[in-house]
PDB file of N, CA and C in Angstrom:
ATOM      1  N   UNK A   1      52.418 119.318  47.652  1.00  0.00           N
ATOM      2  CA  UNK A   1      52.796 118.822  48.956  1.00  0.00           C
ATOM      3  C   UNK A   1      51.741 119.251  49.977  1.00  0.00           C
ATOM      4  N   UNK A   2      51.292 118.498  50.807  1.00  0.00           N
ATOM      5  CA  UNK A   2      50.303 118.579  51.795  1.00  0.00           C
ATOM      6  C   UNK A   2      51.054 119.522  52.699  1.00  0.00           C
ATOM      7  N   UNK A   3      49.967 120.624  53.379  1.00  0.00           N
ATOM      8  CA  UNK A   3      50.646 120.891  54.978  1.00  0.00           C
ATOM      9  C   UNK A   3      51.033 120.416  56.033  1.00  0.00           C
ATOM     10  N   UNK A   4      52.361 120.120  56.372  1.00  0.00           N
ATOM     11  CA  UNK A   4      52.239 119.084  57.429  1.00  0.00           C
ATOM     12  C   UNK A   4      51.860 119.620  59.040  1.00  0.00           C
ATOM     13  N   UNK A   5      51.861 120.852  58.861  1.00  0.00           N
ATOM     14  CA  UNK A   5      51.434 121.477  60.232  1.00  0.00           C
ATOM     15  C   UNK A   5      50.020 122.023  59.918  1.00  0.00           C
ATOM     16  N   UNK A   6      48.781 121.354  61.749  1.00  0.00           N
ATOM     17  CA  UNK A   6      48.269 121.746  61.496  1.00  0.00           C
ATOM     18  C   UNK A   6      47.669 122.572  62.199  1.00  0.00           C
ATOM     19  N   UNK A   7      47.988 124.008  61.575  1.00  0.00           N
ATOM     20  CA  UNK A   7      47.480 125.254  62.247  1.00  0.00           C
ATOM     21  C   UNK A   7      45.972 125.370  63.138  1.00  0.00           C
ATOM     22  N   UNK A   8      45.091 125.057  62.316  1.00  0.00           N
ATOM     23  CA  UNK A   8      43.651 124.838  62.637  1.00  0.00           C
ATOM     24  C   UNK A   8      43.550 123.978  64.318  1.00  0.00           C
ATOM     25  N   UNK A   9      43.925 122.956  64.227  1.00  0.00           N
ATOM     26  CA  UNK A   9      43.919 121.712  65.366  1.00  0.00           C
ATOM     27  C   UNK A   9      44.957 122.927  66.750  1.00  0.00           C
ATOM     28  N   UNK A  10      45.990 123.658  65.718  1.00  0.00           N
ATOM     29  CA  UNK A  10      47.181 124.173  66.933  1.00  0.00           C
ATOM     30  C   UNK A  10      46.251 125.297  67.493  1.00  0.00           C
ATOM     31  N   UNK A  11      45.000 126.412  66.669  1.00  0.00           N
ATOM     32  CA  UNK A  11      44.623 127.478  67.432  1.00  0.00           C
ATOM     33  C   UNK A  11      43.378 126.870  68.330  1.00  0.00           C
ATOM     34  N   UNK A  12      43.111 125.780  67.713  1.00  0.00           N
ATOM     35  CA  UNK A  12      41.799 125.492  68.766  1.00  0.00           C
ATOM     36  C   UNK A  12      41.851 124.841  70.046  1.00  0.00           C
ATOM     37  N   UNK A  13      43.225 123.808  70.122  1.00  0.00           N
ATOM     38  CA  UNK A  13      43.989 123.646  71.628  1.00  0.00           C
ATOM     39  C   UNK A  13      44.739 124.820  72.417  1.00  0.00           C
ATOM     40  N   UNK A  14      45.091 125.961  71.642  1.00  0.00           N
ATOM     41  CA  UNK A  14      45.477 127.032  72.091  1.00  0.00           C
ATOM     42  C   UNK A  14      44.242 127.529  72.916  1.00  0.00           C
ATOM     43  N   UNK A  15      43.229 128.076  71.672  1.00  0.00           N
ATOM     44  CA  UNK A  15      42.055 128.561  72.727  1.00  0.00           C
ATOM     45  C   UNK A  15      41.526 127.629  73.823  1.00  0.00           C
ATOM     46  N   UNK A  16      41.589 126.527  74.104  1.00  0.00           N
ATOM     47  CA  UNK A  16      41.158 125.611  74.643  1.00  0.00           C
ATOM     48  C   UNK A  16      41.996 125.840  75.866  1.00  0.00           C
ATOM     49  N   UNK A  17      43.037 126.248  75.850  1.00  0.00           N
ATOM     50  CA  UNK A  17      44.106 126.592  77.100  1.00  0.00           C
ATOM     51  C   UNK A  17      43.907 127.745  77.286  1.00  0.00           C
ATOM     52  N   UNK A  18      43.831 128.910  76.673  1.00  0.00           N
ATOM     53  CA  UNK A  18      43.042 130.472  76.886  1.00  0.00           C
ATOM     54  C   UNK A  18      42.253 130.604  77.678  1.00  0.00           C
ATOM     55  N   UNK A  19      40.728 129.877  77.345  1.00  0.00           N
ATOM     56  CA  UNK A  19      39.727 129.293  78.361  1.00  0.00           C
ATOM     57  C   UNK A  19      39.757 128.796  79.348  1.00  0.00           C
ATOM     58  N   UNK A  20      40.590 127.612  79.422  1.00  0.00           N
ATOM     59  CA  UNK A  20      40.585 127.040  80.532  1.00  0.00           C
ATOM     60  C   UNK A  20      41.120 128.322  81.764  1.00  0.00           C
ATOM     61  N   UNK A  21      42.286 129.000  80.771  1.00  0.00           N
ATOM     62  CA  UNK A  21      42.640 129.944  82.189  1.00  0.00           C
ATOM     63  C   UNK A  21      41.886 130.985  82.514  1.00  0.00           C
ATOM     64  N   UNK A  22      41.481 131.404  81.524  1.00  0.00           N
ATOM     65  CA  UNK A  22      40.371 132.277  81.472  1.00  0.00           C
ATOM     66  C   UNK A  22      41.165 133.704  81.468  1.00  0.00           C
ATOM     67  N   UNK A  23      41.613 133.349  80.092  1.00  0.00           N
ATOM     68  CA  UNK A  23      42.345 135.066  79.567  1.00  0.00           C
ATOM     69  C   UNK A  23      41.823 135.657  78.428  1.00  0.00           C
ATOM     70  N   UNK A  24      41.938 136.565  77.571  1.00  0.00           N
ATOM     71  CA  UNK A  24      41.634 137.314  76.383  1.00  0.00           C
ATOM     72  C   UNK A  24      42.582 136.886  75.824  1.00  0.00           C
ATOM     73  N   UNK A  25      42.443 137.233  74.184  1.00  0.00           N
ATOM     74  CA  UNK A  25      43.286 136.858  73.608  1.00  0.00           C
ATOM     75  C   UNK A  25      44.527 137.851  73.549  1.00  0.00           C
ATOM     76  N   UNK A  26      44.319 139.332  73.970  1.00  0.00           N
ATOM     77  CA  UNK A  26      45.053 140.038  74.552  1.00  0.00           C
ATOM     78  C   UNK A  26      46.187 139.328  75.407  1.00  0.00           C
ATOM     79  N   UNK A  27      45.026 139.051  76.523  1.00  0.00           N
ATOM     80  CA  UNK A  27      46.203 138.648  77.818  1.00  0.00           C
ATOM     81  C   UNK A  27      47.083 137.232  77.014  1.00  0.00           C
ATOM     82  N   UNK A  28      46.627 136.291  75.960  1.00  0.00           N
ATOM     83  CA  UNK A  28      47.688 135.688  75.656  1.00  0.00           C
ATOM     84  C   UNK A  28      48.801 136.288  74.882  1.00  0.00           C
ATOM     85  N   UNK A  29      48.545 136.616  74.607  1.00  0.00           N
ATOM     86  CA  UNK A  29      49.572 137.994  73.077  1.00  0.00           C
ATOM     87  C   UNK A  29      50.411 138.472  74.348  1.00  0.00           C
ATOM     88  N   UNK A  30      50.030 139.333  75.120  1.00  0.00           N
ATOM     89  CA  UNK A  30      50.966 140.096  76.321  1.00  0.00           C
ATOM     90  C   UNK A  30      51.783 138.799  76.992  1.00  0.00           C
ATOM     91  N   UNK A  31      51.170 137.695  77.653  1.00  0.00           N
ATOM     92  CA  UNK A  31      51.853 137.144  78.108  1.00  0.00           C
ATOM     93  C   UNK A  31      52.547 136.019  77.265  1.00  0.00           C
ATOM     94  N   UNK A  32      52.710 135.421  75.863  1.00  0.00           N
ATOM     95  CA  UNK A  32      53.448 134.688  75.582  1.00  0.00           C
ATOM     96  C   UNK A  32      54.652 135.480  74.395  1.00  0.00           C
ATOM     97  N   UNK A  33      54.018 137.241  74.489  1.00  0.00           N
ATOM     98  CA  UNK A  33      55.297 137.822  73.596  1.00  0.00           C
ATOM     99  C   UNK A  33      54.985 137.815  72.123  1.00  0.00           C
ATOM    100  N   UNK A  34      53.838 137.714  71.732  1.00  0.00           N
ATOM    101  CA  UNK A  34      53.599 137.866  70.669  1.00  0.00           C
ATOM    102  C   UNK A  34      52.664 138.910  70.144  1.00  0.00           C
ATOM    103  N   UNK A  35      52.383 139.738  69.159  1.00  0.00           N
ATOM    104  CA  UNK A  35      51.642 140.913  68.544  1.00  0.00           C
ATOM    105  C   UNK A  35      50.067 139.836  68.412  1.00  0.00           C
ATOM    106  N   UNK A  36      49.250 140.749  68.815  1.00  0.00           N
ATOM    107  CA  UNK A  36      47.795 140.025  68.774  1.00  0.00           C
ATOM    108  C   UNK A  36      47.347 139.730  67.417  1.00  0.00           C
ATOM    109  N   UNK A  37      48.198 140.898  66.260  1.00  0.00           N
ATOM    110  CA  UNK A  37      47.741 140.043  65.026  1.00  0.00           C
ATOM    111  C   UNK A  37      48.215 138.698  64.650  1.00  0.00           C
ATOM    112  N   UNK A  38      49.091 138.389  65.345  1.00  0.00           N
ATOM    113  CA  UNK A  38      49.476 136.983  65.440  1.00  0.00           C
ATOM    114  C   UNK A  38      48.619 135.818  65.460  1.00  0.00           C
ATOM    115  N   UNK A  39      48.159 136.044  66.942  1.00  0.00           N
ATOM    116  CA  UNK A  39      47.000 135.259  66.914  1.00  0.00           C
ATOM    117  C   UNK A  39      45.787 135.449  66.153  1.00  0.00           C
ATOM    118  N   UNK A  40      45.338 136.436  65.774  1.00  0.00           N
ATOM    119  CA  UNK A  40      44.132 136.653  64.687  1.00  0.00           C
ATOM    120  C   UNK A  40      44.425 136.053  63.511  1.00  0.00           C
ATOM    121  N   UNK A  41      46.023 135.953  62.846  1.00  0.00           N
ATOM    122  CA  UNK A  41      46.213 134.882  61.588  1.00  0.00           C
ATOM    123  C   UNK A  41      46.310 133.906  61.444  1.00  0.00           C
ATOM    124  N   UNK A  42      46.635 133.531  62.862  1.00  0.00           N
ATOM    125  CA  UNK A  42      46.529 131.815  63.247  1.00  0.00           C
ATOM    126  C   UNK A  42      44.929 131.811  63.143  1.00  0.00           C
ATOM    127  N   UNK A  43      44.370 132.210  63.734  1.00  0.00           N
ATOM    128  CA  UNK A  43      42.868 131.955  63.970  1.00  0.00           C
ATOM    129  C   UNK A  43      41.959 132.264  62.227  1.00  0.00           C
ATOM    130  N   UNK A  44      42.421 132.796  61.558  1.00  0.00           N
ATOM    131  CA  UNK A  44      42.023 132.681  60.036  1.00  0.00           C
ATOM    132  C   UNK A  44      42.843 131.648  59.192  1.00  0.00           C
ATOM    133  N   UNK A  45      43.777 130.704  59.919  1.00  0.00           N
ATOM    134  CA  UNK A  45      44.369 129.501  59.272  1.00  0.00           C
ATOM    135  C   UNK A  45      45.976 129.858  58.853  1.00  0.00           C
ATOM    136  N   UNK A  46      46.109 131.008  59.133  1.00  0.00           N
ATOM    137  CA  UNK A  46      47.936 131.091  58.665  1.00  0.00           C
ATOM    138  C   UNK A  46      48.489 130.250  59.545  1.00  0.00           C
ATOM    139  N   UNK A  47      49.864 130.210  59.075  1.00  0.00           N
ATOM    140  CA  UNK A  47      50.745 129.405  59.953  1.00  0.00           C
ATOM    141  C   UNK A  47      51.702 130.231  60.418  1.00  0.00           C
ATOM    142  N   UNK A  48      52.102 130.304  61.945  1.00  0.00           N
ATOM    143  CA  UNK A  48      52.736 131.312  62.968  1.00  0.00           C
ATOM    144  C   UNK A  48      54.432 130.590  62.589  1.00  0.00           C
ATOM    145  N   UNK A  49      55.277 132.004  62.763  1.00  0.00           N
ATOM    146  CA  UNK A  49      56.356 132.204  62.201  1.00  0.00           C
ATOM    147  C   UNK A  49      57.017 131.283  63.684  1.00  0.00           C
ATOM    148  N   UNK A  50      58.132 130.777  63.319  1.00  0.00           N
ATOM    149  CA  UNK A  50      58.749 129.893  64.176  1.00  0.00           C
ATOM    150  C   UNK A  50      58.977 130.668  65.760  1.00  0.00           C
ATOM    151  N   UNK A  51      59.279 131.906  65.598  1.00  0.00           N
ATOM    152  CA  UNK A  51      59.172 132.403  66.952  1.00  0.00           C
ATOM    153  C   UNK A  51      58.138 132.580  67.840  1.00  0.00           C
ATOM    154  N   UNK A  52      57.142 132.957  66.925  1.00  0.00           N
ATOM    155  CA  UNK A  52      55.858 133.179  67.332  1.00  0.00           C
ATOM    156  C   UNK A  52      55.454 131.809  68.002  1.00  0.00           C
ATOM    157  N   UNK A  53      55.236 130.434  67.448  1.00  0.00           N
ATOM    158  CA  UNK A  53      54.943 129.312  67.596  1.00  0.00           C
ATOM    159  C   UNK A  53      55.791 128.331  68.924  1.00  0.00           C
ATOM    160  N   UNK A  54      56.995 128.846  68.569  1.00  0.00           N
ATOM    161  CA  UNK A  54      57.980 128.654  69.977  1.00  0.00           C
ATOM    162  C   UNK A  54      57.189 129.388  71.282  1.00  0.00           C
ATOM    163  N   UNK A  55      56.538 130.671  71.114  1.00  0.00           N
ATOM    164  CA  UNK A  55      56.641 131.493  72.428  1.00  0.00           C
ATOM    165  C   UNK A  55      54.784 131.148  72.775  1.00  0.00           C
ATOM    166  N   UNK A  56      53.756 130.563  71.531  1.00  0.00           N
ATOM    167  CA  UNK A  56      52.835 130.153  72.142  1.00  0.00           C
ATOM    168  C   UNK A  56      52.731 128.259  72.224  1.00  0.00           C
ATOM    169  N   UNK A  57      54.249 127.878  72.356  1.00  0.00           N
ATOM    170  CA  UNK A  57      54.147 126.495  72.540  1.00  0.00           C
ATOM    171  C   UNK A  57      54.567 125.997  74.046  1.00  0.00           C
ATOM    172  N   UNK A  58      55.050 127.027  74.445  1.00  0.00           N
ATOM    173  CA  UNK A  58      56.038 127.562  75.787  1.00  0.00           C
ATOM    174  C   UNK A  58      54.882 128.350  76.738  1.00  0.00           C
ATOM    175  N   UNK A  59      53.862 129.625  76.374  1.00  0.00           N
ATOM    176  CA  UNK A  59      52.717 129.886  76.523  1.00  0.00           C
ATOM    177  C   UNK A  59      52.277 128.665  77.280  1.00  0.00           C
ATOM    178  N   UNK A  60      51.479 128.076  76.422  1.00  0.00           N
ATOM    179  CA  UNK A  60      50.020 127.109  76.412  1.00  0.00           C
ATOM    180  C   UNK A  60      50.809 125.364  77.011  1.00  0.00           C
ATOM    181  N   UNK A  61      51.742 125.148  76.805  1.00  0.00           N
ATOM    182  CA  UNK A  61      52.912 124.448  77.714  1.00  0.00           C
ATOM    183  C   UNK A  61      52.552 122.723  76.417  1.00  0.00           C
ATOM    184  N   UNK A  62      51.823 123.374  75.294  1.00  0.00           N
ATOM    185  CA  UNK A  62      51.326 122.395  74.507  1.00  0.00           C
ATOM    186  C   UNK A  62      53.195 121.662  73.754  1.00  0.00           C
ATOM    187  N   UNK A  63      53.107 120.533  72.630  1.00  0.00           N
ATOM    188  CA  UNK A  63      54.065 120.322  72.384  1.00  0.00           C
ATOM    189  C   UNK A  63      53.827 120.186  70.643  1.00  0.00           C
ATOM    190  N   UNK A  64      54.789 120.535  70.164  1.00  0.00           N
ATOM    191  CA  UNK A  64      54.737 120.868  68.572  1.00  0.00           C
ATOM    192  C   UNK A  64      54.271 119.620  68.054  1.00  0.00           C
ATOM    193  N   UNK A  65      54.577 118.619  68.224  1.00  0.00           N
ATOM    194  CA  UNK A  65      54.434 117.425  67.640  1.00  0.00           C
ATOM    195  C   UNK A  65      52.702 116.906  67.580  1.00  0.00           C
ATOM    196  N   UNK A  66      52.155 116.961  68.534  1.00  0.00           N
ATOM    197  CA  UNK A  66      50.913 117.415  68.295  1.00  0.00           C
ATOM    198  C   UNK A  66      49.977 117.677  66.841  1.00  0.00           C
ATOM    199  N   UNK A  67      50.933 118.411  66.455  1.00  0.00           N
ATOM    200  CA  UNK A  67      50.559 119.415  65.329  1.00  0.00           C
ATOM    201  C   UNK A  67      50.441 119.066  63.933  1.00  0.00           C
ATOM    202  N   UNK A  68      51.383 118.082  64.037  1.00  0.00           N
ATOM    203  CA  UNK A  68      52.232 117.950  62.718  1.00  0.00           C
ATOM    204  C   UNK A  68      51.907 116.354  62.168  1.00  0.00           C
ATOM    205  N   UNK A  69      51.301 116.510  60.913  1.00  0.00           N
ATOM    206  CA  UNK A  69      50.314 115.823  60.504  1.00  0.00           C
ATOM    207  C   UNK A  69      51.809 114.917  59.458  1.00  0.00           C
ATOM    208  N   UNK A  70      51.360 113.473  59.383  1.00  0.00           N
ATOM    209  CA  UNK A  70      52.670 112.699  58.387  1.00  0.00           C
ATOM    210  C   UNK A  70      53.061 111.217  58.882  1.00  0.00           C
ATOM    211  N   UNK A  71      51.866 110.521  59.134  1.00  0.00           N
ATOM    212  CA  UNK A  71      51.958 109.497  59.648  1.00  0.00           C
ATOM    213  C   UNK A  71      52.849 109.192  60.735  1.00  0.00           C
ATOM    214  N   UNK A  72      53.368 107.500  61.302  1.00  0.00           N
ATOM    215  CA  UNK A  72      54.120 107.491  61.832  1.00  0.00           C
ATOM    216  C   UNK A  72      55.123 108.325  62.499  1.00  0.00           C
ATOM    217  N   UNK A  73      55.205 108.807  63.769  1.00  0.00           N
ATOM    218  CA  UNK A  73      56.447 109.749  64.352  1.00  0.00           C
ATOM    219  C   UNK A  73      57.052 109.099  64.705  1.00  0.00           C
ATOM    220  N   UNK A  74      58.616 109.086  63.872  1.00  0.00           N
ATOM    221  CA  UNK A  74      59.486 108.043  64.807  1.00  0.00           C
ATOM    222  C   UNK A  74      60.576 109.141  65.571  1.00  0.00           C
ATOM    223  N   UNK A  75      61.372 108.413  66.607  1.00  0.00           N
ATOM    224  CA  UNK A  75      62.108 108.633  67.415  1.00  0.00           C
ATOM    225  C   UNK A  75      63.015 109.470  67.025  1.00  0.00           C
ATOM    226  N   UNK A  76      63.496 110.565  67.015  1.00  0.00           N
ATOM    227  CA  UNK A  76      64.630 111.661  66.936  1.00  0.00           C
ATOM    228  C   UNK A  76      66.129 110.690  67.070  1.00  0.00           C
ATOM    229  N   UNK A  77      66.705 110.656  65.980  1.00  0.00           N
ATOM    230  CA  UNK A  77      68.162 110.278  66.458  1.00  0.00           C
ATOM    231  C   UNK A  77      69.041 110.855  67.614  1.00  0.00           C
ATOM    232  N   UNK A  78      69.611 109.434  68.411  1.00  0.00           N
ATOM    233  CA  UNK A  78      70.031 110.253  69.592  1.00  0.00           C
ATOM    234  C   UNK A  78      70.894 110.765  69.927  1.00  0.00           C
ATOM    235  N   UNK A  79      71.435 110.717  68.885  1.00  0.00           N
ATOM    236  CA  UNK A  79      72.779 112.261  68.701  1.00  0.00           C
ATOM    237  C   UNK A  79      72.120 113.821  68.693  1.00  0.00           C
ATOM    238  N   UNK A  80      71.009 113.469  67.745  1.00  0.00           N
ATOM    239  CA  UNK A  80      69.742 115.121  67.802  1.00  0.00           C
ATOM    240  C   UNK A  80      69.446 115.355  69.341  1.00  0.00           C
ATOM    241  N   UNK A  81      69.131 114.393  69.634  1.00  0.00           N
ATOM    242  CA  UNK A  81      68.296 114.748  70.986  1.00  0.00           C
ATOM    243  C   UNK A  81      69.494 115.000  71.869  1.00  0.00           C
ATOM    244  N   UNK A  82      70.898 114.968  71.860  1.00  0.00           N
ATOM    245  CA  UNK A  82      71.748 115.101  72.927  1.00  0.00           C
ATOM    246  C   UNK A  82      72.156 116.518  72.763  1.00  0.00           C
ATOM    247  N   UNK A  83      72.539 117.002  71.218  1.00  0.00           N
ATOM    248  CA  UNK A  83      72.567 118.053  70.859  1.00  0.00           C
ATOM    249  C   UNK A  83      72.261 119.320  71.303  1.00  0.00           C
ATOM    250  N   UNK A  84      70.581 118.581  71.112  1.00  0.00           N
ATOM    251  CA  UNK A  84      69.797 119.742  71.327  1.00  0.00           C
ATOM    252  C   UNK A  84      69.334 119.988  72.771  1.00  0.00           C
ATOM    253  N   UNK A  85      70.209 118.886  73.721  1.00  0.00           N
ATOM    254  CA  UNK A  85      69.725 118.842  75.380  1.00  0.00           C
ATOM    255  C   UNK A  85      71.494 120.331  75.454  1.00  0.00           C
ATOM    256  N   UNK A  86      71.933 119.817  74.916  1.00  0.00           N
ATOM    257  CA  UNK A  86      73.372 120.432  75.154  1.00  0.00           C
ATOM    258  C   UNK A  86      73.268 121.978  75.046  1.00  0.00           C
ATOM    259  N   UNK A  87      72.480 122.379  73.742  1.00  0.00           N
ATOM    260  CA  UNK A  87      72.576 123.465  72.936  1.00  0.00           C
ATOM    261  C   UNK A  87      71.094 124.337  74.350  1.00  0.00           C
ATOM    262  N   UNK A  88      70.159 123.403  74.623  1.00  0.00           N
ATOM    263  CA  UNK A  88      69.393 123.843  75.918  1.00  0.00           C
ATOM    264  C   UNK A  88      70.042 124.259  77.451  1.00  0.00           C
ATOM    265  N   UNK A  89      70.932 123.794  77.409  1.00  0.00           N
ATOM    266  CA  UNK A  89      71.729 123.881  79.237  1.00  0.00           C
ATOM    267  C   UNK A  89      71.671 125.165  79.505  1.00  0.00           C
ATOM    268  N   UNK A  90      70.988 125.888  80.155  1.00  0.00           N
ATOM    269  CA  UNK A  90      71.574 127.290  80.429  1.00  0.00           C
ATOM    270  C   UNK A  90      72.903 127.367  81.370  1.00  0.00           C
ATOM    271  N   UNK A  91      73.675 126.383  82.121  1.00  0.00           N
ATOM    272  CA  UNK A  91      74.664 126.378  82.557  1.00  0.00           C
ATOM    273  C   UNK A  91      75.966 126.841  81.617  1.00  0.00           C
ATOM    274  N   UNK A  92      75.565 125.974  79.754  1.00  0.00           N
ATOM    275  CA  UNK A  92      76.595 126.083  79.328  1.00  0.00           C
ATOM    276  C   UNK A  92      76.287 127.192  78.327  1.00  0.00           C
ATOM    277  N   UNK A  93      77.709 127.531  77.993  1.00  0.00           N
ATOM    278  CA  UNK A  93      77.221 129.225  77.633  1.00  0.00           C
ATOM    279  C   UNK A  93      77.425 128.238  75.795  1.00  0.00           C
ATOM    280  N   UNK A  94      77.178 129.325  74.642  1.00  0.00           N
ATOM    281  CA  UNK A  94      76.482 128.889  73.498  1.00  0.00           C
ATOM    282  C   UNK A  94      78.399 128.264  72.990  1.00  0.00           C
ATOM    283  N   UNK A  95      79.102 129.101  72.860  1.00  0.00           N
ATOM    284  CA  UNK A  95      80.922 127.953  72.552  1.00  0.00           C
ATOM    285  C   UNK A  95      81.272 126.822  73.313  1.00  0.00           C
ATOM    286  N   UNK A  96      80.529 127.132  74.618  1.00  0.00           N
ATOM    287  CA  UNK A  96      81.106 125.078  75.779  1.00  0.00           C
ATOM    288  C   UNK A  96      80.326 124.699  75.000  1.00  0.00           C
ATOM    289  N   UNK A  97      78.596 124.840  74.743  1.00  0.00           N
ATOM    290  CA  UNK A  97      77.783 123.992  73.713  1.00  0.00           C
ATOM    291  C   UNK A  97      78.000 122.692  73.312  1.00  0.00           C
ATOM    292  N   UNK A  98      78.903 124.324  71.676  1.00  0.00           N
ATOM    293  CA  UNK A  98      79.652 123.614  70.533  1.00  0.00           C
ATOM    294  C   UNK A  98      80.367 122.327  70.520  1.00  0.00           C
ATOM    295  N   UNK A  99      81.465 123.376  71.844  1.00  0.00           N
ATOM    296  CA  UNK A  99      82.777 122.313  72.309  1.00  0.00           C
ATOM    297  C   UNK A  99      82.332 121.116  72.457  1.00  0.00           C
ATOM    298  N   UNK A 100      81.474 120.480  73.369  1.00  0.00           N
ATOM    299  CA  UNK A 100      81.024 119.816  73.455  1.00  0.00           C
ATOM    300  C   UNK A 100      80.174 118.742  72.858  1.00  0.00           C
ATOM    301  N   UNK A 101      79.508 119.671  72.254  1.00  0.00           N
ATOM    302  CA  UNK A 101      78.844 119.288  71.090  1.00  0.00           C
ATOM    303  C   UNK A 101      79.765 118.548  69.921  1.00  0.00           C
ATOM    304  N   UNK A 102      81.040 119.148  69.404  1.00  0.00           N
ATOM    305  CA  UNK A 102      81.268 118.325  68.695  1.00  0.00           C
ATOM    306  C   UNK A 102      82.459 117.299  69.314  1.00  0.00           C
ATOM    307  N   UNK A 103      82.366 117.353  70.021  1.00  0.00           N
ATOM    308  CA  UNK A 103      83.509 115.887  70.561  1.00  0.00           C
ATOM    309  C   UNK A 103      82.502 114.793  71.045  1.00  0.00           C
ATOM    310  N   UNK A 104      81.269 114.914  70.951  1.00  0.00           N
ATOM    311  CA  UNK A 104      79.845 114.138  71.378  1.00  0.00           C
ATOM    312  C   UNK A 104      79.699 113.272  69.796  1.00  0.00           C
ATOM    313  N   UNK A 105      79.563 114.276  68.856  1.00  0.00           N
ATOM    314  CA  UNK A 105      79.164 113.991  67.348  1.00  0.00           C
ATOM    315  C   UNK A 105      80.631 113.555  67.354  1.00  0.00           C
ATOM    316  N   UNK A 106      81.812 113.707  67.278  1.00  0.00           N
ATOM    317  CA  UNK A 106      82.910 113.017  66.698  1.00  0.00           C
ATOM    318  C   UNK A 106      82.833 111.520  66.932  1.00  0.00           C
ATOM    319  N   UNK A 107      82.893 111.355  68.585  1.00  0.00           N
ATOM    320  CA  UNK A 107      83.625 110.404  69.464  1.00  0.00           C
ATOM    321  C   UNK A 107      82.061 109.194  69.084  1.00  0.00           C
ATOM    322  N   UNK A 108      80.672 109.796  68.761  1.00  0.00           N
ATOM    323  CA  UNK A 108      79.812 109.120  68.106  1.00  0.00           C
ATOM    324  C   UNK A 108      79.771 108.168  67.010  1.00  0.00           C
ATOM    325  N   UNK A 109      80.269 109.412  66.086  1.00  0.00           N
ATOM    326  CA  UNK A 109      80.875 108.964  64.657  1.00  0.00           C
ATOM    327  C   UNK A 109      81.457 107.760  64.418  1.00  0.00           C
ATOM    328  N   UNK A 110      82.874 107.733  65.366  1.00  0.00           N
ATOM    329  CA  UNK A 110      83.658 106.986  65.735  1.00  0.00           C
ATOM    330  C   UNK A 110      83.281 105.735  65.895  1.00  0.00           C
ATOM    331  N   UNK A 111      82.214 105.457  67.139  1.00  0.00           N
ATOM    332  CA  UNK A 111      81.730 104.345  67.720  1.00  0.00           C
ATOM    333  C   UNK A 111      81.308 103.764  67.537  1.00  0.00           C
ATOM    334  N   UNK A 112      79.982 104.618  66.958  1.00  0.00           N
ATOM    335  CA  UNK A 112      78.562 103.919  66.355  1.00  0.00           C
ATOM    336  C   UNK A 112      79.027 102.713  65.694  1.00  0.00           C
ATOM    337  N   UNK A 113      77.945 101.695  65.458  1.00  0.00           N
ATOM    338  CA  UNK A 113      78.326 100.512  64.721  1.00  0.00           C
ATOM    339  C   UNK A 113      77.944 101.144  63.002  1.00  0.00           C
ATOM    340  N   UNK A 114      78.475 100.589  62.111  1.00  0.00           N
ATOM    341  CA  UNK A 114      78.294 100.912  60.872  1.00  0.00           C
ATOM    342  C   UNK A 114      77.611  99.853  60.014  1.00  0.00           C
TER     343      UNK A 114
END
């Protein structure tokens, strides 16, 4: 199976945003929350652990998709994308979410054409 993420393309738009601001790779490590060997294994081709990759995707303000090599990107089903707007709200605490969340996916279920 091919890699579908690609690390290489993700550290060199990273540094490319480093530069532009004109930080060390220090000052990115301190400011996006990650251990600097982090970035040194990205930068020898590893692939950064989902937190790590969350906190320099949020960092560098870049977007994952970018990354991720597999032809065609189609559209997120839009039950995913409501989900995951829901499961984002900082208004709603992580059980309204749910609540919500699943009377969204039920009342969906329900509707959708089949």
């Amino acid at each position: 199976m091919t890699d579908r993420f690609d690390s290489d393309a993700f550290y060199v738009a990273l540094n490319a945003t480093r530069l532009s601001r004109q930080k060390t790779w220090k000052d990115v490590a301190e400011e996006a929350g990650v251990n600097a060997s982090t970035l040194s294994r990205i930068g020898q081709g590893a692939k950064p652990d989902v937190n790590g990759l969350a906190a320099l995707l949020s960092w560098s303000n870049l977007k994952a998709e970018l990354f991720i090599r597999g032809g065609e990107q189609q559209e997120a089903e839009p039950i995913a994308k409501i989900t995951a707007l829901l499961r984002a709200d900082p208004k709603l605490s992580s059980n309204n979410a749910k609540l919500i969340e699943e009377i969204v996916i039920s009342t969906y279920n329900n509707l959708r054409d089949k």
